[in-house]
N, C-alpha and C. Protein backbone atom coordinates (compact mmCIF):
# COMPACT_ATOMS: atom_id res chain seq x y z
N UNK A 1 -83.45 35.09 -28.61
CA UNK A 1 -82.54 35.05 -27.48
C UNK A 1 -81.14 35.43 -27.95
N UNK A 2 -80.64 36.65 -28.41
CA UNK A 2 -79.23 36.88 -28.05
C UNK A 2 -78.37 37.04 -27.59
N UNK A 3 -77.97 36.17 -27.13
CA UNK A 3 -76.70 35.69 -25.72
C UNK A 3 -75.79 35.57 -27.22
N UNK A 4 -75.64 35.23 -28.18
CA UNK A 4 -74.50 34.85 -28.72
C UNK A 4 -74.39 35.95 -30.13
N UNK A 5 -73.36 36.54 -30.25
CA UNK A 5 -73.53 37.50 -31.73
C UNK A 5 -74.28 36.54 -32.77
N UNK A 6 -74.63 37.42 -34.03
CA UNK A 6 -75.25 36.71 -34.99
C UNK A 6 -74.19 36.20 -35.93
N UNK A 7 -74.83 35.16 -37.12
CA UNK A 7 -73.83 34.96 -37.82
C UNK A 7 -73.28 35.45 -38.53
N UNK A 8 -73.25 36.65 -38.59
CA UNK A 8 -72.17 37.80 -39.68
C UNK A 8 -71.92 38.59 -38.59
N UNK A 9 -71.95 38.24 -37.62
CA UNK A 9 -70.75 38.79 -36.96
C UNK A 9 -69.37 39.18 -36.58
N UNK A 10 -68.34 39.56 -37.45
CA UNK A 10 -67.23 39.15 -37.03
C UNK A 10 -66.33 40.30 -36.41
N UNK A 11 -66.21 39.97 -35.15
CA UNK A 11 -65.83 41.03 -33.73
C UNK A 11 -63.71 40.92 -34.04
N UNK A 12 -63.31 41.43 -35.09
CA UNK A 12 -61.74 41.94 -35.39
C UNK A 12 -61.37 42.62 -34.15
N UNK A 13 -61.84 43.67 -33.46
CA UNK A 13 -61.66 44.21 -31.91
C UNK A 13 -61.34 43.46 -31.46
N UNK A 14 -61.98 42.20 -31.19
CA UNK A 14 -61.34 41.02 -29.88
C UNK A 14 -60.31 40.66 -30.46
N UNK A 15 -59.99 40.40 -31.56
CA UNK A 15 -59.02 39.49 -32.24
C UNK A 15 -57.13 40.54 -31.40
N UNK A 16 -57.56 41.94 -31.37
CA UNK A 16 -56.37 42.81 -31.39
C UNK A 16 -55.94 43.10 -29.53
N UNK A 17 -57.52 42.33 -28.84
CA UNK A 17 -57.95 42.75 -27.53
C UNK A 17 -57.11 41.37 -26.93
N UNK A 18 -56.07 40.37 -27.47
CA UNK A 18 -55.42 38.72 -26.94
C UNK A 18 -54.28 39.30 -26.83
N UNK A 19 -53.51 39.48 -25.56
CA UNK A 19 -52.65 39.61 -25.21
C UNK A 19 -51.23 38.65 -25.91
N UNK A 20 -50.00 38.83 -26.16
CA UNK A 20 -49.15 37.70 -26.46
C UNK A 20 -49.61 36.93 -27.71
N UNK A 21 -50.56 37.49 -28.82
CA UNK A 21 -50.70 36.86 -29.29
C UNK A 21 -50.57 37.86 -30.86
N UNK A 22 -50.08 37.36 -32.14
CA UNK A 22 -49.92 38.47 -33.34
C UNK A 22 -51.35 38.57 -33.63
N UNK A 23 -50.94 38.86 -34.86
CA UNK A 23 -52.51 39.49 -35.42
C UNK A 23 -52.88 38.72 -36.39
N UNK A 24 -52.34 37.84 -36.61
CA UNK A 24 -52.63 36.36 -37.39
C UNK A 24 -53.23 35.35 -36.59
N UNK A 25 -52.50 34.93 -35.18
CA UNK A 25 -53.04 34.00 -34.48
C UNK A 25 -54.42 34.84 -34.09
N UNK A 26 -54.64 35.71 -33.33
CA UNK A 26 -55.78 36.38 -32.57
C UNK A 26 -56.96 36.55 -34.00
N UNK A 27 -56.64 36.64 -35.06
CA UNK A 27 -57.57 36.28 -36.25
C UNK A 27 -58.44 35.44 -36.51
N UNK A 28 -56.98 34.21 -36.39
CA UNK A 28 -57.86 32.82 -36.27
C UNK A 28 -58.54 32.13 -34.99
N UNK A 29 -58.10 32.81 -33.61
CA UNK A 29 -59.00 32.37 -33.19
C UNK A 29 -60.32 33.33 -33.13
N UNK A 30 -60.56 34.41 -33.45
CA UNK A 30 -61.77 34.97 -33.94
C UNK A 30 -62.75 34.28 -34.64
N UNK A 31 -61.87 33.82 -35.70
CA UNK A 31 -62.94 32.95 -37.19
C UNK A 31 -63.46 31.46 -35.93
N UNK A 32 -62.16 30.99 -35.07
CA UNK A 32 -62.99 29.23 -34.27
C UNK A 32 -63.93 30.20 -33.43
N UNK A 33 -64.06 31.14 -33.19
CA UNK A 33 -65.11 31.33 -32.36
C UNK A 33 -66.18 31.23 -32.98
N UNK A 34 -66.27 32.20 -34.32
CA UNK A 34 -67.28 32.61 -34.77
C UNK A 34 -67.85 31.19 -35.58
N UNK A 35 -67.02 30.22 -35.87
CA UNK A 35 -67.29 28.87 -36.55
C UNK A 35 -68.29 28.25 -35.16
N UNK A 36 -67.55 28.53 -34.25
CA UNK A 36 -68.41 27.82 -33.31
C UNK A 36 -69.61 28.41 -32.57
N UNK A 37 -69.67 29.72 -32.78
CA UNK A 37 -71.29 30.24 -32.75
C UNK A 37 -72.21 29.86 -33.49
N UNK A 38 -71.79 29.04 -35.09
CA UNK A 38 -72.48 28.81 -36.40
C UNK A 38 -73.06 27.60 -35.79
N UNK A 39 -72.07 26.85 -35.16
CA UNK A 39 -72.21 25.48 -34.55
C UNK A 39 -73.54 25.19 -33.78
N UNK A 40 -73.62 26.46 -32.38
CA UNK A 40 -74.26 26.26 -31.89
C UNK A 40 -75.49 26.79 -32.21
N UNK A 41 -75.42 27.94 -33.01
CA UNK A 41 -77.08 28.14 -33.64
C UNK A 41 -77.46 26.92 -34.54
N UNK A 42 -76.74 26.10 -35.10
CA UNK A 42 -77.57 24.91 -35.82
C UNK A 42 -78.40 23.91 -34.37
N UNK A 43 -78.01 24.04 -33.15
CA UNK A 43 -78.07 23.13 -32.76
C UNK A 43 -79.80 22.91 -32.30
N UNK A 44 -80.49 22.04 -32.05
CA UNK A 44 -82.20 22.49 -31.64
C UNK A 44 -81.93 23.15 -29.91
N UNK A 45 -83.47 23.71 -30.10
CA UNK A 45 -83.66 24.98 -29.39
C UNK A 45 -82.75 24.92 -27.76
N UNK A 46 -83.19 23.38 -27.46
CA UNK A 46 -82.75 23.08 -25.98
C UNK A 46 -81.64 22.59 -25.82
N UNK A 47 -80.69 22.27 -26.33
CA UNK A 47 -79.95 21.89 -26.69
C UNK A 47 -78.66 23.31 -26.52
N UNK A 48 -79.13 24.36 -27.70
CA UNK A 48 -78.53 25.51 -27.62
C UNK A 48 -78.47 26.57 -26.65
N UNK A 49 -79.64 26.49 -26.10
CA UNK A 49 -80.08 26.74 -24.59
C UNK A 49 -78.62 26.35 -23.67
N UNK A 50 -78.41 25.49 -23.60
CA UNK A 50 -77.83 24.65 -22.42
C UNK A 50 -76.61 24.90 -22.64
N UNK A 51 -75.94 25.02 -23.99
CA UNK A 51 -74.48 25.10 -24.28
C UNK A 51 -74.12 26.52 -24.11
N UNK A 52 -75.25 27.38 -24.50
CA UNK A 52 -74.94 29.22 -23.98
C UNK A 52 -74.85 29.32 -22.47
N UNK A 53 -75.83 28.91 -21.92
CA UNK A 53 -75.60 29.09 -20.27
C UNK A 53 -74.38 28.46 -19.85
N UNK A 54 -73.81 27.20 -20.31
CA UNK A 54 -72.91 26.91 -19.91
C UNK A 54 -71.61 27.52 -20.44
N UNK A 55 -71.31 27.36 -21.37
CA UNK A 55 -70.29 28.32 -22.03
C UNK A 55 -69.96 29.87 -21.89
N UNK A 56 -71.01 30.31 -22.38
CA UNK A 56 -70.91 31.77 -22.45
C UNK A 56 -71.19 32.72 -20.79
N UNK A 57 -72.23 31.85 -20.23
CA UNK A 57 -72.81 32.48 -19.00
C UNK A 57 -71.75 31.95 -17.82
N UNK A 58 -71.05 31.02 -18.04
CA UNK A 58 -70.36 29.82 -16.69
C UNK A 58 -72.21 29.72 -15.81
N UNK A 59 -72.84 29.30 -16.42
CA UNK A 59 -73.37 28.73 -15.42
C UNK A 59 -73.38 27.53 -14.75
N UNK A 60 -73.48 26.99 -13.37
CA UNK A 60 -73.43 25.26 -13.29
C UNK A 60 -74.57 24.66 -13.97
N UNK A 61 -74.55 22.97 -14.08
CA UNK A 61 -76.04 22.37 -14.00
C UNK A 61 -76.69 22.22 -13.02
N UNK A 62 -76.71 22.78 -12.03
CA UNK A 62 -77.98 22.94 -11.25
C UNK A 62 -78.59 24.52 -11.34
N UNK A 63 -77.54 25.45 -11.65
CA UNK A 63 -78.19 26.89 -12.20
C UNK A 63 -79.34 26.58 -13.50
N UNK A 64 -78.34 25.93 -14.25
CA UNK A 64 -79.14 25.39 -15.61
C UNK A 64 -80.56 24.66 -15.16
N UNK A 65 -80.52 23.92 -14.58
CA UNK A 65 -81.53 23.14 -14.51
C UNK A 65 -82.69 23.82 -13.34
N UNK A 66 -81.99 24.50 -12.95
CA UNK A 66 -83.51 25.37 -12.27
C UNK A 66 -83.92 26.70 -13.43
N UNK A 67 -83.37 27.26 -14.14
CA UNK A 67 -83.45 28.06 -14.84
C UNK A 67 -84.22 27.34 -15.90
N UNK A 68 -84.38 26.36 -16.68
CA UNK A 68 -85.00 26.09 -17.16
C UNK A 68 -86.17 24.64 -17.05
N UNK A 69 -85.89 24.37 -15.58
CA UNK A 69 -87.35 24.45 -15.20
C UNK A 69 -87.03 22.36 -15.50
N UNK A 70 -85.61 21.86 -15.16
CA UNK A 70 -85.57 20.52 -15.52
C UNK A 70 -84.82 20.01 -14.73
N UNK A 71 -84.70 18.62 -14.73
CA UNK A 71 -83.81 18.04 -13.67
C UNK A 71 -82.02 18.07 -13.68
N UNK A 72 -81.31 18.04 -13.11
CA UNK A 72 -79.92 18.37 -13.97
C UNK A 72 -79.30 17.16 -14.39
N UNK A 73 -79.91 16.35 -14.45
CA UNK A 73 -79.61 15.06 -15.65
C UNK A 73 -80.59 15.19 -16.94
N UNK A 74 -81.41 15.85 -16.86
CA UNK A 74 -81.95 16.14 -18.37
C UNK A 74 -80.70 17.36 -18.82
N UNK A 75 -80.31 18.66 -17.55
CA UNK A 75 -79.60 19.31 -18.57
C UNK A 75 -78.00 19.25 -18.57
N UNK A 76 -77.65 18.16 -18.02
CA UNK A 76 -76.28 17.15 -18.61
C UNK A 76 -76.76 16.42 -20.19
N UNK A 77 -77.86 16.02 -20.32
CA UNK A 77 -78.21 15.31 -21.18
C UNK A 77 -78.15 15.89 -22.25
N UNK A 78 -79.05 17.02 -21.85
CA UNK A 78 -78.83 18.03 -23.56
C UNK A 78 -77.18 18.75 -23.78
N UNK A 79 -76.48 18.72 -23.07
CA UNK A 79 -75.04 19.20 -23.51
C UNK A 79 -74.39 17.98 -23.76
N UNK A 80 -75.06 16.74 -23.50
CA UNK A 80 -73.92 15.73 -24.08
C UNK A 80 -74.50 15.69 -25.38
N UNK A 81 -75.59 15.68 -25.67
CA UNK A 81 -76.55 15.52 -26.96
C UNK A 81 -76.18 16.89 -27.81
N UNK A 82 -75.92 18.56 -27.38
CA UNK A 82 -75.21 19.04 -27.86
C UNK A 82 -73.85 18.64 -28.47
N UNK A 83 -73.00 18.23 -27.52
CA UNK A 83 -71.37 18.37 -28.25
C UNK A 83 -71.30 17.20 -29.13
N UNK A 84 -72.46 16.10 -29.33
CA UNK A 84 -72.19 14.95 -30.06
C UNK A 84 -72.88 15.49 -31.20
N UNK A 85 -74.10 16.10 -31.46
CA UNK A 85 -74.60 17.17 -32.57
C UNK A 85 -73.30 17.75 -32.86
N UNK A 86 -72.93 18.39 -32.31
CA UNK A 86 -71.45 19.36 -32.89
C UNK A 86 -70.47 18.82 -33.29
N UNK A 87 -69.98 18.23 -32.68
CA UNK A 87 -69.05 17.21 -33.59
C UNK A 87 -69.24 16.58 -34.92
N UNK A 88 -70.65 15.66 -34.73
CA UNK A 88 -71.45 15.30 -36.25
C UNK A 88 -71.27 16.17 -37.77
N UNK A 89 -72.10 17.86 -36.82
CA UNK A 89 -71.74 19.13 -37.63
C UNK A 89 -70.10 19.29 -38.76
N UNK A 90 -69.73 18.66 -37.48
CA UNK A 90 -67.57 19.29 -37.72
C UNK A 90 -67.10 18.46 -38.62
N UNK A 91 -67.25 17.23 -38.30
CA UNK A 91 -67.27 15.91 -39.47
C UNK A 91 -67.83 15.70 -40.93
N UNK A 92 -69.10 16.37 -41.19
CA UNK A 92 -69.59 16.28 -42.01
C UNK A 92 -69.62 17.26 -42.92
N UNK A 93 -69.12 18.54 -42.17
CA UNK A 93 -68.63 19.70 -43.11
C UNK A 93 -67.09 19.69 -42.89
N UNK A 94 -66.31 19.06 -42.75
CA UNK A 94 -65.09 19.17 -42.40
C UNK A 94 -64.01 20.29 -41.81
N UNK A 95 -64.83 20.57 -40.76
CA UNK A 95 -64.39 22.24 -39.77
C UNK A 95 -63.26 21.75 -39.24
N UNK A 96 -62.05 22.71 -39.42
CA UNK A 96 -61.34 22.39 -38.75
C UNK A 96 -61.42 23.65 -37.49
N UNK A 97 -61.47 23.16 -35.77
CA UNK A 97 -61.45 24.00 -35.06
C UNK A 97 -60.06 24.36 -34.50
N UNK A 98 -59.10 24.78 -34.68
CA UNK A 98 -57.38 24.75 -34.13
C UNK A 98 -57.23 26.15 -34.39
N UNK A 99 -56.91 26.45 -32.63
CA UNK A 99 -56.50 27.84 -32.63
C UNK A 99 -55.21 27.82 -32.32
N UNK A 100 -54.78 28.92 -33.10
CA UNK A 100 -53.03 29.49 -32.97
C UNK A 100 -52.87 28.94 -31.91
């Protein structure tokens, strides 16, 4: 499922494509993106599911939850169970996410 670049991806184009912003800040937030794509490919399958549609797609949880076929308190459930996985992730490798 690639909805999200891979992890050696790193898209410098977008970084130059941030309006008001130098070429130092628009850098770093390149690298929190791409830290946080790393994020969400660790995360399990349904889980990662839920944080792409929501994030990347804007989808709601009731798009979500008919799309994959669940109630939309199971797929609230897996994005709270996502961002508490991700955080865990951030803590334990000590990521710092702070964009310019």
């Amino acid at each position: 499922m690639p909805l999200v670049r891979s992890k050696d991806d790193h898209d410098v184009f977008a970084a130059m494509q941030q309006p008001g912003k130098n070429a130092e800040q628009s850098l770093v937030n390149v690298q929190v993106d791409a830290d946080v794509r790393k994020l969400i490919d660790h995360l399990p399958d349904e889980q990662r599911e839920v944080v792409i549609m929501r994030t990347y797609l804007n989808m709601s949880f009731k798009e979500i939850a008919d799309h994959t076929d669940v109630s939309i308190n199971t797929a609230l459930g897996r994005m709270r169970y996502a961002l508490i996985n991700m955080r865990k992730m951030i803590d334990k490798h000590e990521i710092a996410l702070e964009r310019a």
